[in-house]
C-alpha atoms as a PDB file:
ATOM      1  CA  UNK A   1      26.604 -18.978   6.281  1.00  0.00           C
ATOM      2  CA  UNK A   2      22.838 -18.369   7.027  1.00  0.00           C
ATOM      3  CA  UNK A   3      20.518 -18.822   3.849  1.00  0.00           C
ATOM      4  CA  UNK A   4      19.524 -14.770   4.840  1.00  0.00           C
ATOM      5  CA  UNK A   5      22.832 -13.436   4.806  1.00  0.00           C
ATOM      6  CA  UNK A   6      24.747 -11.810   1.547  1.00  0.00           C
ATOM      7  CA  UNK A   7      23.534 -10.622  -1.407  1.00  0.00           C
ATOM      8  CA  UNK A   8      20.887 -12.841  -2.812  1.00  0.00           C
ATOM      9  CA  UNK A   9      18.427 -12.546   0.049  1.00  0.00           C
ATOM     10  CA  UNK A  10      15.355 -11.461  -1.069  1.00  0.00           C
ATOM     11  CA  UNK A  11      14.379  -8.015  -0.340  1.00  0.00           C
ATOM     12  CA  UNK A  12      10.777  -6.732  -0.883  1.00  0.00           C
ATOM     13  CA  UNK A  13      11.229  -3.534  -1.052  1.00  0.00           C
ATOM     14  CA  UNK A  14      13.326  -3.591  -4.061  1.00  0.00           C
ATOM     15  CA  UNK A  15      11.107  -5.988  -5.921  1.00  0.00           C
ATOM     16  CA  UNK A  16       9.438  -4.391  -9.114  1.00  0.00           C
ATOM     17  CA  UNK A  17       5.437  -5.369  -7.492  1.00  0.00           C
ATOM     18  CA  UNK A  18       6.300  -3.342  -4.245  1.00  0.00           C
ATOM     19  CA  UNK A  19       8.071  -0.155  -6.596  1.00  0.00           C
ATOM     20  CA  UNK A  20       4.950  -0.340  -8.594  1.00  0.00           C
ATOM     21  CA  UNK A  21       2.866  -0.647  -6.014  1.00  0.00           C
ATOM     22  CA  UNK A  22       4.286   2.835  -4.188  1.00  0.00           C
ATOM     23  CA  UNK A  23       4.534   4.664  -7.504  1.00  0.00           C
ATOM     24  CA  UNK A  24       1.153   4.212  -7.916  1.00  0.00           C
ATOM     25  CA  UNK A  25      -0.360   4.783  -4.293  1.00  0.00           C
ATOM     26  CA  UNK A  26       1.581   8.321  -4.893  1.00  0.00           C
ATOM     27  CA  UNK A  27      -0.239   8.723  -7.837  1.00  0.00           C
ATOM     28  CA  UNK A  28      -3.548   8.069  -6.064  1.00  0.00           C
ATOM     29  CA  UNK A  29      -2.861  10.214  -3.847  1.00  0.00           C
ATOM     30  CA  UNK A  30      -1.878  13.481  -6.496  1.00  0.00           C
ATOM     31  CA  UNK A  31      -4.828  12.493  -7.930  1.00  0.00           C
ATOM     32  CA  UNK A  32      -6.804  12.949  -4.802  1.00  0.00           C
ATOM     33  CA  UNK A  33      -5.120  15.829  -3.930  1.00  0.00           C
ATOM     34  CA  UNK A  34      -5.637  17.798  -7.443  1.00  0.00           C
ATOM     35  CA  UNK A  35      -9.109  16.285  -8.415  1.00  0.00           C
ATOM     36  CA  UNK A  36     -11.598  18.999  -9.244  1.00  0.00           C
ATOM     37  CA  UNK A  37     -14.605  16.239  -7.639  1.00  0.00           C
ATOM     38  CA  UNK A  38     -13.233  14.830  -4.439  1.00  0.00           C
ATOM     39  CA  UNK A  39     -15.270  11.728  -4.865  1.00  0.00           C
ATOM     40  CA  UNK A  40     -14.543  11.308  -8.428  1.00  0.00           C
ATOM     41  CA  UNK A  41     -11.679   7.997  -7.806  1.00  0.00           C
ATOM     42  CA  UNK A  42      -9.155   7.918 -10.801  1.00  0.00           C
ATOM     43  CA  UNK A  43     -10.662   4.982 -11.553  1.00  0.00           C
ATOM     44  CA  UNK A  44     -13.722   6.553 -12.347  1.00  0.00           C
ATOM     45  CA  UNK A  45     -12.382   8.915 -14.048  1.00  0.00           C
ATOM     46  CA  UNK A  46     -10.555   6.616 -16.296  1.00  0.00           C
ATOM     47  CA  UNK A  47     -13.819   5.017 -17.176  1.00  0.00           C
ATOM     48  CA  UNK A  48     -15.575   8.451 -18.571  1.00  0.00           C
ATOM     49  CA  UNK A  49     -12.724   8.718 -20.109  1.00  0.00           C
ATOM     50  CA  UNK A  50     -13.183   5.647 -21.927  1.00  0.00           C
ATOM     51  CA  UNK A  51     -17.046   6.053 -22.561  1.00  0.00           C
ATOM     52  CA  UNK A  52     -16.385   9.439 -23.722  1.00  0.00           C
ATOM     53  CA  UNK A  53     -13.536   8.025 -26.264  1.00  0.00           C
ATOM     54  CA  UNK A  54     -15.276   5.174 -27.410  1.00  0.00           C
ATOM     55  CA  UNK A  55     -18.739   5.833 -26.957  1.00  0.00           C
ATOM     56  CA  UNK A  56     -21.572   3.665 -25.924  1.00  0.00           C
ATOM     57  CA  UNK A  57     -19.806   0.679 -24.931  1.00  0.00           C
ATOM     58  CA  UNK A  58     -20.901  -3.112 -23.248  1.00  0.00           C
ATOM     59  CA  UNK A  59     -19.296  -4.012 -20.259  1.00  0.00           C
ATOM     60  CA  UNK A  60     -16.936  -6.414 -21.780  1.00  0.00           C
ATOM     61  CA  UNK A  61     -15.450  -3.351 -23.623  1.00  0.00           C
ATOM     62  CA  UNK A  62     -15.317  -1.231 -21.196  1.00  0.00           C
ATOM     63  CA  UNK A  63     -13.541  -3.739 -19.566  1.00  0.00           C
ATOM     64  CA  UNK A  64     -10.998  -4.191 -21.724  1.00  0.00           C
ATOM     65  CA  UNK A  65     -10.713  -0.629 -22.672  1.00  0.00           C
ATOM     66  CA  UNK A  66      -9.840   0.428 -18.655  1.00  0.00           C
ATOM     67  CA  UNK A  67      -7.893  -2.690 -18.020  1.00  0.00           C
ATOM     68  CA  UNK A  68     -10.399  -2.888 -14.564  1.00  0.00           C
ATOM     69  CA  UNK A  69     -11.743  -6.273 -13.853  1.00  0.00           C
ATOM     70  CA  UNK A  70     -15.438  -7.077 -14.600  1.00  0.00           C
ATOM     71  CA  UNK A  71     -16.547  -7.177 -10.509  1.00  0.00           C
ATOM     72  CA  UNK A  72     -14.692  -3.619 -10.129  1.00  0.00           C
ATOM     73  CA  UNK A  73     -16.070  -2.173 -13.428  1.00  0.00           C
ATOM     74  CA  UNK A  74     -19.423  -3.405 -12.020  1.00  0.00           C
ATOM     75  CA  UNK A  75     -19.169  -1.417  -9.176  1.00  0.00           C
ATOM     76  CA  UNK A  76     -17.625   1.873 -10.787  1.00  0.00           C
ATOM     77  CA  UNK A  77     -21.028   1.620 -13.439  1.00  0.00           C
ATOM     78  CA  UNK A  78     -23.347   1.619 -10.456  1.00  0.00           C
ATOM     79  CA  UNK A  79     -21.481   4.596  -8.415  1.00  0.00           C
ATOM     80  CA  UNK A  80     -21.186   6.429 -11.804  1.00  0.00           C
ATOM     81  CA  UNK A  81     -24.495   5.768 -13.243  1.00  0.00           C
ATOM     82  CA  UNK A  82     -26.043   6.890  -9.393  1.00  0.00           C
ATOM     83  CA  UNK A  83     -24.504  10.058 -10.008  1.00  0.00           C
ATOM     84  CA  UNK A  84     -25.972  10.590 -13.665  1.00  0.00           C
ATOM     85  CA  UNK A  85     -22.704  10.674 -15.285  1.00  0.00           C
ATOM     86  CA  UNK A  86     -23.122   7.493 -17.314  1.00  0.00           C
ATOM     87  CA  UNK A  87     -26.678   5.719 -18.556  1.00  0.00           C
ATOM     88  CA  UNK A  88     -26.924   2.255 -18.741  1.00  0.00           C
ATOM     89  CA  UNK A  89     -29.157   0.490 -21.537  1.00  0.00           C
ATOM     90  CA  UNK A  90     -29.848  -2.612 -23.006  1.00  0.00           C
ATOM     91  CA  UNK A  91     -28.333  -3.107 -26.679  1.00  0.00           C
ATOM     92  CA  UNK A  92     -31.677  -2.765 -29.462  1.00  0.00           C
ATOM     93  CA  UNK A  93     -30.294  -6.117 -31.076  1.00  0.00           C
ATOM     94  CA  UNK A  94     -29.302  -8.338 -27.767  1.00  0.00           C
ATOM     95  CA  UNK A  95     -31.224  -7.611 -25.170  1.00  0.00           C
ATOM     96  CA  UNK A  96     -28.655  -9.460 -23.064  1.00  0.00           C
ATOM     97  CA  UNK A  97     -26.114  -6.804 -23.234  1.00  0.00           C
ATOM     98  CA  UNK A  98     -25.942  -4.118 -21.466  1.00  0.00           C
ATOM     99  CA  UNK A  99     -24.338  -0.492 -22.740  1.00  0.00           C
ATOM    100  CA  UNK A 100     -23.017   2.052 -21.036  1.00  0.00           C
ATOM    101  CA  UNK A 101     -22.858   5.395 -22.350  1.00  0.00           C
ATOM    102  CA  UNK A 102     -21.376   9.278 -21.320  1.00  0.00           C
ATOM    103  CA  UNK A 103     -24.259  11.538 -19.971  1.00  0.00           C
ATOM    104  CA  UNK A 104     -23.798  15.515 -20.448  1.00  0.00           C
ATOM    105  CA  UNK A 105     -23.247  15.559 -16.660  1.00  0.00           C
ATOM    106  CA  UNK A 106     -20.449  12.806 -17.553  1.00  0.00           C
ATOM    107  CA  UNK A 107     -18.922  14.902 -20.313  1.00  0.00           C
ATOM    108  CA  UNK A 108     -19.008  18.136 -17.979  1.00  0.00           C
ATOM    109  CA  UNK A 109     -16.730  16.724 -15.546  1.00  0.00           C
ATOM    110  CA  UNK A 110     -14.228  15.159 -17.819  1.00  0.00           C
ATOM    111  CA  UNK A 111     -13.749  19.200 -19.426  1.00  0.00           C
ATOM    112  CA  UNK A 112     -13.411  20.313 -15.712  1.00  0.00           C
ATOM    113  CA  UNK A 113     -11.099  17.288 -14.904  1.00  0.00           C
ATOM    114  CA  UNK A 114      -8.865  17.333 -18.640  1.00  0.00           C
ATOM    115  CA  UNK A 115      -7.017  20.487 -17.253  1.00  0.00           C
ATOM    116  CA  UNK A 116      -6.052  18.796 -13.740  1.00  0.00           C
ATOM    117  CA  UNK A 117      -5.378  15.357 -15.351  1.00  0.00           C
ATOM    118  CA  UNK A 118      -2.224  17.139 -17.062  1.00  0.00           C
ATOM    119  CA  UNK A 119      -1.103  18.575 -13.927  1.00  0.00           C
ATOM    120  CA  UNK A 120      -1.528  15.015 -11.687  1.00  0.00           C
ATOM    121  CA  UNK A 121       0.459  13.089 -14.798  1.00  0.00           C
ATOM    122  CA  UNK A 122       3.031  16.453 -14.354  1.00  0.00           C
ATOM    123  CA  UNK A 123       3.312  16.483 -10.524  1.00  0.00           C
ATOM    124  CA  UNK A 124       3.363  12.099 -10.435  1.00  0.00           C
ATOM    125  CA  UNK A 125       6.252  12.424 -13.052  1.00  0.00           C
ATOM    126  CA  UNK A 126       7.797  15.473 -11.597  1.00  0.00           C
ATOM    127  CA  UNK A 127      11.499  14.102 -10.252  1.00  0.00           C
ATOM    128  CA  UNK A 128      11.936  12.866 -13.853  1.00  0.00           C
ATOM    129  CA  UNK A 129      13.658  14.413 -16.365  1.00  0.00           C
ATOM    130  CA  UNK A 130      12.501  14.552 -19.757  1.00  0.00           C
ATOM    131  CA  UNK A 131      14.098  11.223 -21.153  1.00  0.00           C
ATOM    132  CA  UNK A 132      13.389   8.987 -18.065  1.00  0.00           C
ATOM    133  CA  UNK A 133       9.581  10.273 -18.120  1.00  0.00           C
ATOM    134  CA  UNK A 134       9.400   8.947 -21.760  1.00  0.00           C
ATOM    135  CA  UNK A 135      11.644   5.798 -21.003  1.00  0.00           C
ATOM    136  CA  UNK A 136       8.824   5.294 -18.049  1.00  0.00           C
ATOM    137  CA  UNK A 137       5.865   5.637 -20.008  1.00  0.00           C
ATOM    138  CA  UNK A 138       7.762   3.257 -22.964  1.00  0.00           C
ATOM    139  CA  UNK A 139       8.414   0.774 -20.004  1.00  0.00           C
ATOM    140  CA  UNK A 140       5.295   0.793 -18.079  1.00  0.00           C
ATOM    141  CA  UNK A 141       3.636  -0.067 -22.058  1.00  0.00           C
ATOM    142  CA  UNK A 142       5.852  -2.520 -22.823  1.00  0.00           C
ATOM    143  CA  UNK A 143       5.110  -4.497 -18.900  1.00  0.00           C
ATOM    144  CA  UNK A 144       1.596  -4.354 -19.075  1.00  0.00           C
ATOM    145  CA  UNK A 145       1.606  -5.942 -22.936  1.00  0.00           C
ATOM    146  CA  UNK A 146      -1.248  -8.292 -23.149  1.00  0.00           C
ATOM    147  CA  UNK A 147       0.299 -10.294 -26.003  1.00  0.00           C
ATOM    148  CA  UNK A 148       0.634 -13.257 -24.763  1.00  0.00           C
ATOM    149  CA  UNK A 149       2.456 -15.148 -27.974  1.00  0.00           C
ATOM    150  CA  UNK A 150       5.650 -12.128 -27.270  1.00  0.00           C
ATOM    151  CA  UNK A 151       5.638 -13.173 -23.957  1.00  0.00           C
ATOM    152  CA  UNK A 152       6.736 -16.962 -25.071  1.00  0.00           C
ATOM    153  CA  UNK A 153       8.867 -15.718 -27.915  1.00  0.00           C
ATOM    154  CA  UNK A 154      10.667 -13.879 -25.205  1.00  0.00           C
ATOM    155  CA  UNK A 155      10.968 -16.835 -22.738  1.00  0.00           C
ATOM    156  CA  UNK A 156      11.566 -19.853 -25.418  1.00  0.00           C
ATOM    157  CA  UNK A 157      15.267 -18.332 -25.731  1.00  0.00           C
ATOM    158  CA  UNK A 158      15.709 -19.299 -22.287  1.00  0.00           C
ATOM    159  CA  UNK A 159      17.482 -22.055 -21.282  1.00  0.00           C
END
């Protein structure tokens, strides 16, 4: 019998990176679709949203608060800060860091965008029902977990 054949052969499209991976370019694409700025990415969007949560922030926060790698976030400052949305400062006691922080521009299109956000989370979740939209969200938490010390608990039962 050929290694391919029967059950275990290894199918792609039913691995959990590839299922991610569509769920997500459908949500990119509702986003697009329902954005009130066609050129705001979600991306962007997520980092207002952070800036406007947590206020003047460095990099390495902002970082860590948008789960966006430091080259990306780099790139998402410049667009957003060439747009006015965001300023970017050095900090008064290291001049080494830099801060970013929401400008009023910034704030007015996170209250235009707050309304539509609901309706891309409603339309990405829509062939849910109730329970498996809150057993996805509950999921989706628990896999991207950054504790690394659960992670090992988890796996030291194996054998």
């Amino acid at each position: 019998m050929d290694e391919h054949d029967g059950q275990d052969r290894y199918r792609v499209t039913e691995q959990v990176g590839h299922l991610l991976r569509k769920a997500y370019q459908r949500h990119l694409a509702i986003f697009q679709d329902n954005a009130t700025d066609p050129s705001l990415t979600s991306v962007q969007f997520v980092t207002l949203c952070a800036l406007h949560d947590l206020g003047p922030v460095s990099q390495a926060e902002l970082v860590k608060a948008t789960a966006v790698d430091q080259a990306t976030i780099r790139g998402i400052v410049d667009r957003l800060k060439a747009r006015g949305l965001i300023d970017i400062s050095r900090d008064a006691n290291d001049g080494r860091k830099v801060i970013m922080s929401l400008l009023p521009a910034g704030e007015a299109v996170l209250e235009e965008m707050y309304p539509k956000a609901k309706t891309i989370t409603e339309k990405t979740m829509c062939r849910l029902n109730v329970a498996e939209q809150v057993a996805l969200l509950y999921l989706l938490r628990k896999i991207g977990e950054d504790d690394v010390t659960a992670e090992r608990e988890d796996n030291s039962s194996d054998p």
